[in-house]
C-alpha atoms as a PDB file:
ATOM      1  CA  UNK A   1       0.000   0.000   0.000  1.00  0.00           C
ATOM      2  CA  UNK A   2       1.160   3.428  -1.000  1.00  0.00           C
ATOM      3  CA  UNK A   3       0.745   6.221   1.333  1.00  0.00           C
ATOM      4  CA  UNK A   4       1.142   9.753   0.107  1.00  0.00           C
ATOM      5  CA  UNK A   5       2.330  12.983   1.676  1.00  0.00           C
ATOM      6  CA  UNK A   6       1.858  16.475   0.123  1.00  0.00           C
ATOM      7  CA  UNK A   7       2.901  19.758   1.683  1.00  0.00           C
ATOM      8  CA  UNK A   8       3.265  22.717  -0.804  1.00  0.00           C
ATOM      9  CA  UNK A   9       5.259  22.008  -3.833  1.00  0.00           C
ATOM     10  CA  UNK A  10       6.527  19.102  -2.284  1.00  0.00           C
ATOM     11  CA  UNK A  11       4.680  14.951  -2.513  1.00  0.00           C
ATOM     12  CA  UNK A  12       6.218  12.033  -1.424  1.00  0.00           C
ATOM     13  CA  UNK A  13       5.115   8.262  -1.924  1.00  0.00           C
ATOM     14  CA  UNK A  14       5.597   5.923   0.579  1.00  0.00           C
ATOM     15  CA  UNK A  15       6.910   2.403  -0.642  1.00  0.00           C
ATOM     16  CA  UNK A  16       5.950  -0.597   0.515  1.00  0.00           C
ATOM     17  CA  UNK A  17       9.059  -2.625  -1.069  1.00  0.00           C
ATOM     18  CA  UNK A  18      12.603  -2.754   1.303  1.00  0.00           C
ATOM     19  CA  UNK A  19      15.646  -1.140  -0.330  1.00  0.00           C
ATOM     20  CA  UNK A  20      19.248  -1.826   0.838  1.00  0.00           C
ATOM     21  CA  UNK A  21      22.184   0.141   0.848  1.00  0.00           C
ATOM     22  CA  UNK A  22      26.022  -0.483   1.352  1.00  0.00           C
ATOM     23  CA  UNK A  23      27.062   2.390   3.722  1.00  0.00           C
ATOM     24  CA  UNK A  24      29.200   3.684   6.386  1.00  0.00           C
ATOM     25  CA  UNK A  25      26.646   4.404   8.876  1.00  0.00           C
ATOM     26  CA  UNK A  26      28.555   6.556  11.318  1.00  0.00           C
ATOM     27  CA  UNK A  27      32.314   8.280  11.297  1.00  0.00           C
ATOM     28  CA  UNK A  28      33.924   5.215  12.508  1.00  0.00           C
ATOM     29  CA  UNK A  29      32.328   2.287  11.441  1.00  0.00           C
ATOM     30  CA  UNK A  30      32.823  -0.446   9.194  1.00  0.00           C
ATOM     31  CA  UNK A  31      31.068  -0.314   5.914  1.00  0.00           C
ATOM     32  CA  UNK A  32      27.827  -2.383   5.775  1.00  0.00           C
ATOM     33  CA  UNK A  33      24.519  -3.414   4.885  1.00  0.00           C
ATOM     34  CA  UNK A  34      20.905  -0.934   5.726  1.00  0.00           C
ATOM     35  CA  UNK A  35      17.705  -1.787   4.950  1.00  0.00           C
ATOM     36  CA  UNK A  36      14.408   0.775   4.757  1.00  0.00           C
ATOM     37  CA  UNK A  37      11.374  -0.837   5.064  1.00  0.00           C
ATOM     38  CA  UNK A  38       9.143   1.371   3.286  1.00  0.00           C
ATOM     39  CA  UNK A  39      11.098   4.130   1.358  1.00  0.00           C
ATOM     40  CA  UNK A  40      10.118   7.111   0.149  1.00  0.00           C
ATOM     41  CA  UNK A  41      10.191   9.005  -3.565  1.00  0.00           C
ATOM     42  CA  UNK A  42      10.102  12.264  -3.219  1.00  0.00           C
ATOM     43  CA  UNK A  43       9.589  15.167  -5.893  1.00  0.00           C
ATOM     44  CA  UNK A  44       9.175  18.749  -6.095  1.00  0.00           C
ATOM     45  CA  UNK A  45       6.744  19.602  -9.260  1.00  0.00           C
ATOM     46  CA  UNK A  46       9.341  18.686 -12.361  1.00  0.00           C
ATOM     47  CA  UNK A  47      12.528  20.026 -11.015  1.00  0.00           C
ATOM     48  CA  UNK A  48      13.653  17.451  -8.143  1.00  0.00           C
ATOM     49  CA  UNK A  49      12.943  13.631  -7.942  1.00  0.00           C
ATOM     50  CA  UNK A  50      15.071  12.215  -4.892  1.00  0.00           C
ATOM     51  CA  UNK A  51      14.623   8.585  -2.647  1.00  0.00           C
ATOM     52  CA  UNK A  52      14.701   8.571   1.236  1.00  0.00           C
ATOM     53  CA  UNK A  53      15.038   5.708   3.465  1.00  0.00           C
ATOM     54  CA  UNK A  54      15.363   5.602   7.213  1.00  0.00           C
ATOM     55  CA  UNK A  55      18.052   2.636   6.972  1.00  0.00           C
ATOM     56  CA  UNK A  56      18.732   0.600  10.187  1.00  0.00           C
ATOM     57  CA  UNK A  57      22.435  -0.993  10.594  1.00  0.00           C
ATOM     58  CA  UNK A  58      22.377  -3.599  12.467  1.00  0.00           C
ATOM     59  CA  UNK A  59      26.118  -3.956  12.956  1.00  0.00           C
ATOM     60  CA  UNK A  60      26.267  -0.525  14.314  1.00  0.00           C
ATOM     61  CA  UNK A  61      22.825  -0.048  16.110  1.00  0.00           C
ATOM     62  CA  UNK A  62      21.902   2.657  14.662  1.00  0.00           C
ATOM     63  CA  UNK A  63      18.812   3.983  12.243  1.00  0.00           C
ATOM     64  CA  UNK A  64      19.883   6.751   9.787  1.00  0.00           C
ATOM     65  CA  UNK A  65      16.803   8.639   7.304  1.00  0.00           C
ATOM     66  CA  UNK A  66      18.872   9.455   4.183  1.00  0.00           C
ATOM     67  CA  UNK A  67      18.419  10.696   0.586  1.00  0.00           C
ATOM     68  CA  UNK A  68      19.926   7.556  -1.205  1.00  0.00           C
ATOM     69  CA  UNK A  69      19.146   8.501  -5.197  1.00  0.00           C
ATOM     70  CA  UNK A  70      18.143  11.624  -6.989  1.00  0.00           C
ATOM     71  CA  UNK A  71      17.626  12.016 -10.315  1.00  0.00           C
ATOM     72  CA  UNK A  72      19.949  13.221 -12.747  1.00  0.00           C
ATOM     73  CA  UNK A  73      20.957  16.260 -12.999  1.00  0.00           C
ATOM     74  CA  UNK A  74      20.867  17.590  -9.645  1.00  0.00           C
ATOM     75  CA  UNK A  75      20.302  20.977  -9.613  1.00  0.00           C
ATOM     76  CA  UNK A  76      20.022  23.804  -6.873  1.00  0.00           C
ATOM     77  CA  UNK A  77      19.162  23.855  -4.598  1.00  0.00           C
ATOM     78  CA  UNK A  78      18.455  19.932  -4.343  1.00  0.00           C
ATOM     79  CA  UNK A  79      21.845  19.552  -4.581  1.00  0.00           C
ATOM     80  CA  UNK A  80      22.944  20.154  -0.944  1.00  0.00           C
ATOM     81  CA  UNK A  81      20.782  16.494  -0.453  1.00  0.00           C
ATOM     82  CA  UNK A  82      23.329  14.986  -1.979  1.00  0.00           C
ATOM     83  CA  UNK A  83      25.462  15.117   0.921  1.00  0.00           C
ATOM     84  CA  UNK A  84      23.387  16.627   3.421  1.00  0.00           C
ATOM     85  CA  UNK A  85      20.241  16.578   5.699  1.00  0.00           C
ATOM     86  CA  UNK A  86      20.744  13.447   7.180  1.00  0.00           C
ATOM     87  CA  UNK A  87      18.829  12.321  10.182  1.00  0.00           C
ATOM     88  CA  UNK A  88      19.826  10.448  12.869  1.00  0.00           C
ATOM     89  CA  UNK A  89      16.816   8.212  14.406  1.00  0.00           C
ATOM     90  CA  UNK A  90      17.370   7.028  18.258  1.00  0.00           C
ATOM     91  CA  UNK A  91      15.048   3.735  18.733  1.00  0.00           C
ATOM     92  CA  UNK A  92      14.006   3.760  22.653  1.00  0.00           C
ATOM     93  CA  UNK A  93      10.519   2.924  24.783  1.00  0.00           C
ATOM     94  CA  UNK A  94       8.888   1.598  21.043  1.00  0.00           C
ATOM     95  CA  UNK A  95       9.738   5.050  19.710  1.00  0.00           C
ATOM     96  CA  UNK A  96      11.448   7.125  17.133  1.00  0.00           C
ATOM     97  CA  UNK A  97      12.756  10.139  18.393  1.00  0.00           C
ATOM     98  CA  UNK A  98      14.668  12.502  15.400  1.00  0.00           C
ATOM     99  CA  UNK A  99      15.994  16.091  16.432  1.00  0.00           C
ATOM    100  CA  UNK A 100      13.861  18.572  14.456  1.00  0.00           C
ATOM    101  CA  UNK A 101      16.525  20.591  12.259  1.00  0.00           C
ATOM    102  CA  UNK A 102      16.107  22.367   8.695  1.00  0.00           C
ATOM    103  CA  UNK A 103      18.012  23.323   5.724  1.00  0.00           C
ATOM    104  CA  UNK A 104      18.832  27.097   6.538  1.00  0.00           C
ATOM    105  CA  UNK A 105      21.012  29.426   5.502  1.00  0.00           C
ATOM    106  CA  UNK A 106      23.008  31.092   8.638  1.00  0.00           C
ATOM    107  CA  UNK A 107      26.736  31.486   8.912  1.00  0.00           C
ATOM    108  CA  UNK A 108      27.486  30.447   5.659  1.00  0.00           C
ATOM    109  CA  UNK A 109      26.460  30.699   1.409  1.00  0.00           C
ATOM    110  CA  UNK A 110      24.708  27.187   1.502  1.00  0.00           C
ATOM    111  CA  UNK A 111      22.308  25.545   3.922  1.00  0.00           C
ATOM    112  CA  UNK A 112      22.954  23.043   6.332  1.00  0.00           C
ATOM    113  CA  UNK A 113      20.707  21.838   9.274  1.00  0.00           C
ATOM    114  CA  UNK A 114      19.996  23.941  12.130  1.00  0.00           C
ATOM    115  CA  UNK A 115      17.817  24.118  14.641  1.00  0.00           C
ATOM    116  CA  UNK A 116      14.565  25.370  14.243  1.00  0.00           C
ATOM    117  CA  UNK A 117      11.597  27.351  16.583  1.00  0.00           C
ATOM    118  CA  UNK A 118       7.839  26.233  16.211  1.00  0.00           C
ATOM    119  CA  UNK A 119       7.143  29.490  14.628  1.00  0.00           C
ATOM    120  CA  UNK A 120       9.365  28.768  11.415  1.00  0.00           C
ATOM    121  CA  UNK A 121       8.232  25.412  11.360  1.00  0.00           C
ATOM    122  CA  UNK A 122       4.862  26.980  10.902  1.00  0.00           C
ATOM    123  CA  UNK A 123       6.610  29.385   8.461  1.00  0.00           C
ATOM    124  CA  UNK A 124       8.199  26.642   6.354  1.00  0.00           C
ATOM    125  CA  UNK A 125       4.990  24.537   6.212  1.00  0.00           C
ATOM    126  CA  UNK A 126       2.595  27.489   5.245  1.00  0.00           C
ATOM    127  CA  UNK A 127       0.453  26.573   8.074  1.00  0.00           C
ATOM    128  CA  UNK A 128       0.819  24.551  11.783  1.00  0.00           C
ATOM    129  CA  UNK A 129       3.423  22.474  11.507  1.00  0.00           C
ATOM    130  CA  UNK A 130       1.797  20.461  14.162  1.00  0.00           C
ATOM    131  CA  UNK A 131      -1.552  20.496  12.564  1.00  0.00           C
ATOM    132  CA  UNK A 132       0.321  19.058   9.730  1.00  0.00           C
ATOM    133  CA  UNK A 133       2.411  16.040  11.140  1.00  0.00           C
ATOM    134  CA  UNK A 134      -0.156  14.788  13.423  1.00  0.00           C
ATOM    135  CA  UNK A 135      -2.637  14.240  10.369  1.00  0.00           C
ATOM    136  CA  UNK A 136      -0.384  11.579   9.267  1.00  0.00           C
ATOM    137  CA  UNK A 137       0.044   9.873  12.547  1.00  0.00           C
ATOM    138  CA  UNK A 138       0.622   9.529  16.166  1.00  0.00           C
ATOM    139  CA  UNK A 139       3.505  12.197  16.779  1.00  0.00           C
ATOM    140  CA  UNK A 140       4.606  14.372  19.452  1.00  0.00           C
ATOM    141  CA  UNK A 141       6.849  17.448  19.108  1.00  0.00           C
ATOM    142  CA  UNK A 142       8.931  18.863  22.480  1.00  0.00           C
ATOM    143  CA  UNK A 143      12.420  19.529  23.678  1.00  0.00           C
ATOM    144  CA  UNK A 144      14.593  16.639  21.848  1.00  0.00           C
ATOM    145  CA  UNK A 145      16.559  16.578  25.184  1.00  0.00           C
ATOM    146  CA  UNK A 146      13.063  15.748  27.246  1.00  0.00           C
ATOM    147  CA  UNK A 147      12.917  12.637  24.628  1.00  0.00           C
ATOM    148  CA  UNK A 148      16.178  11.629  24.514  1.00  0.00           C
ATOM    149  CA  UNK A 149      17.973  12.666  28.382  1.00  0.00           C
ATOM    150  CA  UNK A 150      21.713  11.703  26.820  1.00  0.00           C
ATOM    151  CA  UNK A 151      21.326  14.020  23.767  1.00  0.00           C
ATOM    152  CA  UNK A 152      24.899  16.015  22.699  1.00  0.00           C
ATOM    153  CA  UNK A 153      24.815  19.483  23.435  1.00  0.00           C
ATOM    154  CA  UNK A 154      24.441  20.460  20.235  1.00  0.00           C
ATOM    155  CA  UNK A 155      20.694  19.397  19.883  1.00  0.00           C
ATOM    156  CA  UNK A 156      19.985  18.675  23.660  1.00  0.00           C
ATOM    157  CA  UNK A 157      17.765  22.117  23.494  1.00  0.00           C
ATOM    158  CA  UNK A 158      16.220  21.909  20.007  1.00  0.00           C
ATOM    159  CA  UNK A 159      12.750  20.243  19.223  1.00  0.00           C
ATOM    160  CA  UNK A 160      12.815  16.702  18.825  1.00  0.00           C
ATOM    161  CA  UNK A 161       9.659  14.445  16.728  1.00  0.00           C
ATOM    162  CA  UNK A 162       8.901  10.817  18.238  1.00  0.00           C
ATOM    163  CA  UNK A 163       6.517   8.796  16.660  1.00  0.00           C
ATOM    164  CA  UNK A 164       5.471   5.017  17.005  1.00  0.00           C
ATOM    165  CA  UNK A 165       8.562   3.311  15.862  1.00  0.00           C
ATOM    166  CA  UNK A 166       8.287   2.022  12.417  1.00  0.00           C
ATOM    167  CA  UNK A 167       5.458   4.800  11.718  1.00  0.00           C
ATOM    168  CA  UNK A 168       7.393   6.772   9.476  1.00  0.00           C
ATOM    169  CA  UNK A 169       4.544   8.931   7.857  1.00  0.00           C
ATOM    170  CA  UNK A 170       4.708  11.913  10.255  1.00  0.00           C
ATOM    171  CA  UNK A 171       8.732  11.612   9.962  1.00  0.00           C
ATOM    172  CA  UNK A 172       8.113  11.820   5.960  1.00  0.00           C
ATOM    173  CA  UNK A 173       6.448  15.337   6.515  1.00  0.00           C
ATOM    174  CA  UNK A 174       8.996  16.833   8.626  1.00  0.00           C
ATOM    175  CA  UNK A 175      11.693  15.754   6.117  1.00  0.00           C
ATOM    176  CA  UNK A 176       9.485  17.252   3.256  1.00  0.00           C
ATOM    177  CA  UNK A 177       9.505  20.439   5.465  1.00  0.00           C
ATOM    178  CA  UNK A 178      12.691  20.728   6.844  1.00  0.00           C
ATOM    179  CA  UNK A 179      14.770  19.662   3.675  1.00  0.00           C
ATOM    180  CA  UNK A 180      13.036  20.085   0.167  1.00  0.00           C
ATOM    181  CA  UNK A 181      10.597  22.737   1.179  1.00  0.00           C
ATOM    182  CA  UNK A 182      13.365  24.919   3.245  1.00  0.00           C
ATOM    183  CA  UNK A 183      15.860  24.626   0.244  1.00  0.00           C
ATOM    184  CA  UNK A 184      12.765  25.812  -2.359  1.00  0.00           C
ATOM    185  CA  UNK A 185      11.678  28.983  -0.079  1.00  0.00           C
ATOM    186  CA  UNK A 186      15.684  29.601   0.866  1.00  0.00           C
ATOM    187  CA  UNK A 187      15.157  29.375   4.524  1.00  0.00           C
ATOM    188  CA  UNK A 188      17.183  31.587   6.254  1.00  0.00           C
ATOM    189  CA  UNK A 189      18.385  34.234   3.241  1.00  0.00           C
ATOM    190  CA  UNK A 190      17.840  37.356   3.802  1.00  0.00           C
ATOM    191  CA  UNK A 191      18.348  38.904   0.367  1.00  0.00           C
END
């Protein structure tokens, strides 16, 4: 079954097929083997068709939602998914907890992930962010560090998303948000 997800410019299909990747998961590790369950195609009108997958290592322990494939060429600003906009997915209590950062651009030319306030999540999604997410499924939105206690300092105080784990359709729209969408509307410029 095919579940879609639409939020401005942006749609995404969810898969119901497994992909696998060959990957190093984190700095560090060994080079292996991640499988998504139910990946995601994602496309912005005719400019941008990209895949997603939140892969899980087993080696490692760890579950990572990355843009895998994109369609040739790749241009701006879908580019910076290339390499960028990863999310790192901590499985705990039959949850999946993901810190809630966007593409923006602040303290350099390109965007990279940074943290983000309610308000411009409301910005970047054109209405409530939360409205939005909970439509397609059990989430809950609050201090990442509340979620996760250990969190690095570096997103210990942002937002964090946990939903039901394996119930990646609310985790779809935040990624549609916080990476496609932000790169279209140029999050953060201020020319």
């Amino acid at each position: 079954m095919v579940q879609s997800v639409s939020v401005g410019v942006v749609a995404a299909e969810i898969g119901s097929d497994s992909v696998s990747i060959t990957d190093v998961p984190v700095r560090g590790a060994a080079e292996e083997r991640g499988t998504a369950q139910n990946p995601v195609a994602f496309q912005c009108a005719e400019l941008w068709l990209g895949r997603f997958g939140f892969f899980e290592y087993p080696k490692a322990g760890v579950i990572i939602g990355k843009f895998y494939w994109h369609r040739e060429p790749v241009d701006e600003p879908f580019d910076r998914l290339e390499h960028a906009g990863t999310v790192s997915v901590v499985n705990t209590g039959g949850r999946w907890i993901t810190p809630l950062r966007a593409m923006k651009i602040a303290g350099k030319p390109w965007a990279t992930l940074n943290r983000v306030s309610e308000e411009e999540l409301d910005q970047l999604t054109g209405a409530s962010f939360l409205d939005f997410v909970s439509g397609l499924g059990d989430v809950e939105v609050g201090r990442y560090g509340d979620f996760v206690p250990n969190a690095g300092k570096t997103v210990v105080n942002g937002l964090g998303i946990a939903v039901p784990a394996g119930k990646i359709a609310p985790l779809v729209g935040m990624i549609a948000v916080t990476r496609p969408i932000a790169l279209v509307k140029r999050f953060g410029a201020t020319e």
